[in-house]
Protein backbone atom coordinates (compact mmCIF):
# COMPACT_ATOMS: atom_id res chain seq x y z
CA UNK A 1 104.39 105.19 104.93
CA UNK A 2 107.77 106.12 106.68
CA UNK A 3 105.88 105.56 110.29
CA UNK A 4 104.89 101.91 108.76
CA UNK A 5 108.71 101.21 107.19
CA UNK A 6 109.43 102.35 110.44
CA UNK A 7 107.43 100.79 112.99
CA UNK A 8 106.47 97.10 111.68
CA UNK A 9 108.86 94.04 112.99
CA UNK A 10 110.77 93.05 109.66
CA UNK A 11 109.80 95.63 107.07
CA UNK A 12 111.32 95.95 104.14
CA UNK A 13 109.37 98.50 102.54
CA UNK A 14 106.06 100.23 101.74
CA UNK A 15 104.92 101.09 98.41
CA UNK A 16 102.25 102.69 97.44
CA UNK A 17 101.05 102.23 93.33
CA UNK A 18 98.66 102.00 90.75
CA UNK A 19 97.74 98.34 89.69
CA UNK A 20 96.60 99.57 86.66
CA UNK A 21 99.65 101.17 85.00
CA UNK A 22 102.19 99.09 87.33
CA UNK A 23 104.11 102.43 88.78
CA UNK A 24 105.44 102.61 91.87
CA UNK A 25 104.54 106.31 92.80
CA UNK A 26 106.23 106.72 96.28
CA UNK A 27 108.46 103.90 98.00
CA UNK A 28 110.22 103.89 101.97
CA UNK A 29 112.46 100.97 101.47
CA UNK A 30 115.53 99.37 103.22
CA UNK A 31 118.46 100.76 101.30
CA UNK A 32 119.19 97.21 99.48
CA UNK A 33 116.13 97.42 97.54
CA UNK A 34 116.04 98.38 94.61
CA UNK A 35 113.53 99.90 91.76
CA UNK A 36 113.52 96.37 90.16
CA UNK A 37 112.59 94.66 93.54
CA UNK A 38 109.46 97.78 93.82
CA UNK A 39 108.56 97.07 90.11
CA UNK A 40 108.59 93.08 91.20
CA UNK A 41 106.09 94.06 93.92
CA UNK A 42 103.60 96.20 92.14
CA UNK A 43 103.66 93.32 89.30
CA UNK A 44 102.66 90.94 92.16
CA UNK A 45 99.94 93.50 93.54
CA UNK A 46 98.81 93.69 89.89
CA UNK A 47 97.98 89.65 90.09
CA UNK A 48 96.43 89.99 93.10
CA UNK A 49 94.02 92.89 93.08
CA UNK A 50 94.42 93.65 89.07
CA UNK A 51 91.68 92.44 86.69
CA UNK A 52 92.82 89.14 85.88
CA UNK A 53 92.68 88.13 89.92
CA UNK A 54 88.91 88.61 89.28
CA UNK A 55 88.85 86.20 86.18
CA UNK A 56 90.91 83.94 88.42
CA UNK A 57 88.27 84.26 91.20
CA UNK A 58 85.44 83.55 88.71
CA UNK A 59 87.22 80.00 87.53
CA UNK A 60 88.19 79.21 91.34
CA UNK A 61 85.00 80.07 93.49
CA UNK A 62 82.41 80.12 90.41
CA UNK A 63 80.23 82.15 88.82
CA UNK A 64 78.21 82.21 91.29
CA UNK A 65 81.26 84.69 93.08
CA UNK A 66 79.50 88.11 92.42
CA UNK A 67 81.20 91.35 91.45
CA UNK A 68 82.79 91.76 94.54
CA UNK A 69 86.46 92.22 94.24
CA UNK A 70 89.78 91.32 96.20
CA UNK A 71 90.79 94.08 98.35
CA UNK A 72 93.81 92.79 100.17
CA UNK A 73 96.32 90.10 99.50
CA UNK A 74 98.38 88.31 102.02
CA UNK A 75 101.34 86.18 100.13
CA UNK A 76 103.65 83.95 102.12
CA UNK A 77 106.96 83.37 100.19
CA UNK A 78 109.67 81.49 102.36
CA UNK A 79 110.75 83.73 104.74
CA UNK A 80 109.13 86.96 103.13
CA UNK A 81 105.70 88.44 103.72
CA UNK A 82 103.73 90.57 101.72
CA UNK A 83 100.69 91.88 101.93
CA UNK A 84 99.37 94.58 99.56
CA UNK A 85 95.75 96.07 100.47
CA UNK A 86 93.41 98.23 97.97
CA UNK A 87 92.33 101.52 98.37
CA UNK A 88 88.19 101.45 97.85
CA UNK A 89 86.51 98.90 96.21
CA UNK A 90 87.01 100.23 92.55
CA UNK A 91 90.74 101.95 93.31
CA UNK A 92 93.16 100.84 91.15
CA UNK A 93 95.46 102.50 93.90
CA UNK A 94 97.62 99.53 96.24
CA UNK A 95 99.46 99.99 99.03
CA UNK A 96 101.97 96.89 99.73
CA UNK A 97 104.15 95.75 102.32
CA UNK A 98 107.27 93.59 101.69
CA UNK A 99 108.49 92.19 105.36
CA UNK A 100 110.98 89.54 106.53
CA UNK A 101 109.38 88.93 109.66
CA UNK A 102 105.77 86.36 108.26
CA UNK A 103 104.90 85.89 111.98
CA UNK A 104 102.99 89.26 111.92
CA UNK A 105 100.96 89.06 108.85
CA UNK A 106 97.76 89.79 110.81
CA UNK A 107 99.41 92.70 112.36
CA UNK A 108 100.39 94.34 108.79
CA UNK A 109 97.01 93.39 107.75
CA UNK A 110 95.42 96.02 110.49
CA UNK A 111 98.08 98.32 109.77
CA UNK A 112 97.47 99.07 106.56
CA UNK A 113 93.46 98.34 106.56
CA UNK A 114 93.90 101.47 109.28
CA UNK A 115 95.78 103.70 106.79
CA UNK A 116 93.43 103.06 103.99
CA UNK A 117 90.34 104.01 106.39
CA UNK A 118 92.21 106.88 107.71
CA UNK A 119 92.85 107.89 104.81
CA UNK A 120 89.69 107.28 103.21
């Protein structure tokens, strides 16, 4: 996670959490952030990849949408990016990304689909 803080143009920080209870359980962050903004993110991970993005995926796409489920989000919010990626299909476990730079979404996007492989 340091490496990624580290090494991606414009990020702000890496946390990694657990959608289901909301916790942050290890954060590398610029020092300006602060629990609240890491609570803020896992709440948005939590919409994306929680349960209720499924329901919303069911009344968007259909019901004809399957049981598959979300396992990465990409939000573009002004000038911030984040992206926050699940690990395995039924892992309530997130890993998210909070950057200034939204030119290199697709870059975070392999970054962190790496880690989770890697990892997995």
């Amino acid at each position: 996670m340091s490496r990624l803080h580290r090494d991606l143009p414009g990020c702000r920080s890496v946390l990694f959490g657990d959608t289901g209870t909301g916790i942050v359980l290890r954060a590398c962050a610029d020092a300006d952030l602060r629990q609240e903004d890491h609570d803020s993110c896992m709440d948005d991970a939590a919409d994306w990849l929680g349960p209720n993005a499924e329901q919303l995926g069911a009344l968007v796409f259909g019901t004809d949408s399957g049981d598959a489920r979300v396992s990465e989000a990409i939000l573009l919010d002004g000038s911030e990016l984040r992206v926050f990626r699940r690990y395995g299909e039924n892992s309530c476990d997130v890993i998210c990304v909070r950057s200034g730079e939204t030119a290199g979404a697709v870059q975070v996007s392999n970054a962190l689909r790496l880690l989770v492989n890697s990892d997995g």
